[in-house]
Protein backbone atom coordinates (compact mmCIF):
# COMPACT_ATOMS: atom_id res chain seq x y z
CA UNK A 1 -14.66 -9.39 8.60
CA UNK A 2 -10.82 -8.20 8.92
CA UNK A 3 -10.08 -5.45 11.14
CA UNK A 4 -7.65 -3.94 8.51
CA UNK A 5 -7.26 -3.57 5.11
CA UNK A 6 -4.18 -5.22 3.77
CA UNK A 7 -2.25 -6.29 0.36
CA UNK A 8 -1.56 -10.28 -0.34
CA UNK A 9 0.28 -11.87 -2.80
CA UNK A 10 -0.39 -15.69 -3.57
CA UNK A 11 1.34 -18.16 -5.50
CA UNK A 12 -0.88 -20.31 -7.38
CA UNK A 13 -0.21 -23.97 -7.95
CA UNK A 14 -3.12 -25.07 -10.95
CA UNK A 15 -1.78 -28.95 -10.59
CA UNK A 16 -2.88 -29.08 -7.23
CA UNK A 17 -5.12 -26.48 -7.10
CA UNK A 18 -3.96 -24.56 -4.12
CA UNK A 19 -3.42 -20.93 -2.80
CA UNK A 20 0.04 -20.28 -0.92
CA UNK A 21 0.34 -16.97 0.79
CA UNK A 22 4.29 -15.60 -0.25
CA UNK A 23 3.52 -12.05 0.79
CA UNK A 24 1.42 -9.58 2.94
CA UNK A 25 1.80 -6.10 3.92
CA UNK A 26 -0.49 -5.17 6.63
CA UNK A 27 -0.74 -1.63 7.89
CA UNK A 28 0.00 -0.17 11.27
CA UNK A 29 -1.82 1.17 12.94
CA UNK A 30 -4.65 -0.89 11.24
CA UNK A 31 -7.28 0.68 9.22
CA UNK A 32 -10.55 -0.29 6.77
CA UNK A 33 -11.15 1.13 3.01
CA UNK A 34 -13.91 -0.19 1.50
CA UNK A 35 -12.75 -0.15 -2.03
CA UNK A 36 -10.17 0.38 -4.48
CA UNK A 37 -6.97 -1.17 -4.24
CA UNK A 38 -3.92 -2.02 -6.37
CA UNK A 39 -0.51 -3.52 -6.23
CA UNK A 40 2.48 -3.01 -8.48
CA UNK A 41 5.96 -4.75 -7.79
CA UNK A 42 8.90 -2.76 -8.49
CA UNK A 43 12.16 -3.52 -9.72
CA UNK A 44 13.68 -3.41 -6.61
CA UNK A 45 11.26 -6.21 -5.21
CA UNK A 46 9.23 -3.56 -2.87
CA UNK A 47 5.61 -3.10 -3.81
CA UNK A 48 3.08 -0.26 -3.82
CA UNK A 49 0.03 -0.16 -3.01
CA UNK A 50 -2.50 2.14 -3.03
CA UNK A 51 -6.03 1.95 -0.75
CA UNK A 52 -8.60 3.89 -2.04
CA UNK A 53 -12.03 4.88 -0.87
CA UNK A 54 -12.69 6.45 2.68
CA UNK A 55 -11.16 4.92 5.85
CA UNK A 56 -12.59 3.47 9.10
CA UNK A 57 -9.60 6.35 10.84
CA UNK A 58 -8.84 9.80 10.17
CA UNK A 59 -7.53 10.08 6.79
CA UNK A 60 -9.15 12.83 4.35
CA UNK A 61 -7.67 10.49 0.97
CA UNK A 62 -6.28 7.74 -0.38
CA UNK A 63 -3.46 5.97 0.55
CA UNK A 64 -0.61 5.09 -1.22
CA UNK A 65 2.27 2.86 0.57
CA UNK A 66 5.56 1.16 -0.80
CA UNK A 67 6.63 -1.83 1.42
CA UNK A 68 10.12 -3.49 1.33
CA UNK A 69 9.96 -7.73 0.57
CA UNK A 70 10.00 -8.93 4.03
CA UNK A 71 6.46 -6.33 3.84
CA UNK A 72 8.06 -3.57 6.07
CA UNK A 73 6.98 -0.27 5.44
CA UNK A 74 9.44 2.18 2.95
CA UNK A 75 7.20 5.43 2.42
CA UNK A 76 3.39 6.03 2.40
CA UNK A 77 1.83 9.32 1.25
CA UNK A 78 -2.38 10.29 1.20
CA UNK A 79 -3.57 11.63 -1.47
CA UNK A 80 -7.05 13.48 -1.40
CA UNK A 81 -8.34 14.26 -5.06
CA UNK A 82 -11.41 16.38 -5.08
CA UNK A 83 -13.04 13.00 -2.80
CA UNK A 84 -12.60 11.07 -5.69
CA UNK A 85 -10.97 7.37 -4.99
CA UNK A 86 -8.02 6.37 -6.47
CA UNK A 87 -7.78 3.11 -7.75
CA UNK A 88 -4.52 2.39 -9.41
CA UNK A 89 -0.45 2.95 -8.58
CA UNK A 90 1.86 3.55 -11.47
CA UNK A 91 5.51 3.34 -10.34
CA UNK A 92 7.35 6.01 -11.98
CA UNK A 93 10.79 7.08 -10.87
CA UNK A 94 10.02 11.17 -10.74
CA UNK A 95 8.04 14.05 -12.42
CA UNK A 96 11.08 16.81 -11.30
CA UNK A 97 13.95 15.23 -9.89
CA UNK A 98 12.52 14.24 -6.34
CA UNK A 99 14.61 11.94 -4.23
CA UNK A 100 13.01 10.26 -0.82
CA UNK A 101 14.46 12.66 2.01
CA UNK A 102 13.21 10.05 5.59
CA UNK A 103 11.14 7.32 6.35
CA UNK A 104 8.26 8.15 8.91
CA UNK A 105 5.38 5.74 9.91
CA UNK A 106 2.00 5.08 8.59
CA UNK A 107 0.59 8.13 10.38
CA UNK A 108 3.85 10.16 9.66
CA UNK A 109 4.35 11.35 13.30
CA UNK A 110 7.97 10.98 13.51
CA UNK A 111 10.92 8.84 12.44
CA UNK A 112 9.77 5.28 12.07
């Protein structure tokens, strides 16, 4: 098996019946969730994810991550939900007027 859960996109040629890997986000530091995941692109061309289900490190949720197109990480946030496992990421662009403030890595120590 992997060491790390991650989020591919492929593009799929049917004529010759071949996979071509054209994206990948892979987080780091690395870490497992058995289940759950989903992808959305948004209109800016980042994606986000979400990786649901317990992980193989100290998280107490799910993850949700947007990465940029080159697969760089933007922002990330967990999400624990009565230890429930989320499964899906709607984009939406706010609920009450939030704006993104700083970028800090996966395990939001610091500036990243």
């Amino acid at each position: 098996g992997r060491d790390s859960s991650r989020a591919v996109e492929f593009a799929l040629d049917f004529d010759t019946m071949t996979a071509t890997k054209v994206w990948e986000f892979t987080p780091s530091p690395a870490f497992e969730m058995f289940c759950c995941g989903d992808i959305h692109e948004l209109d800016n061309g980042n994606r986000l994810m979400v990786f649901g289900g317990y992980s193989s490190v100290n998280y107490e949720g799910n993850l949700v991550a947007e990465a940029d197109a080159d697969g760089e990480l933007v922002a990330w946030w967990e999400i624990k939900y009565d230890d429930r496992f989320l499964y899906r990421a709607v984009p939406v662009t706010g609920l009450e007027g939030e704006r993104y403030i700083a970028k800090t890595n996966f395990l939001g120590s610091g500036p990243g």
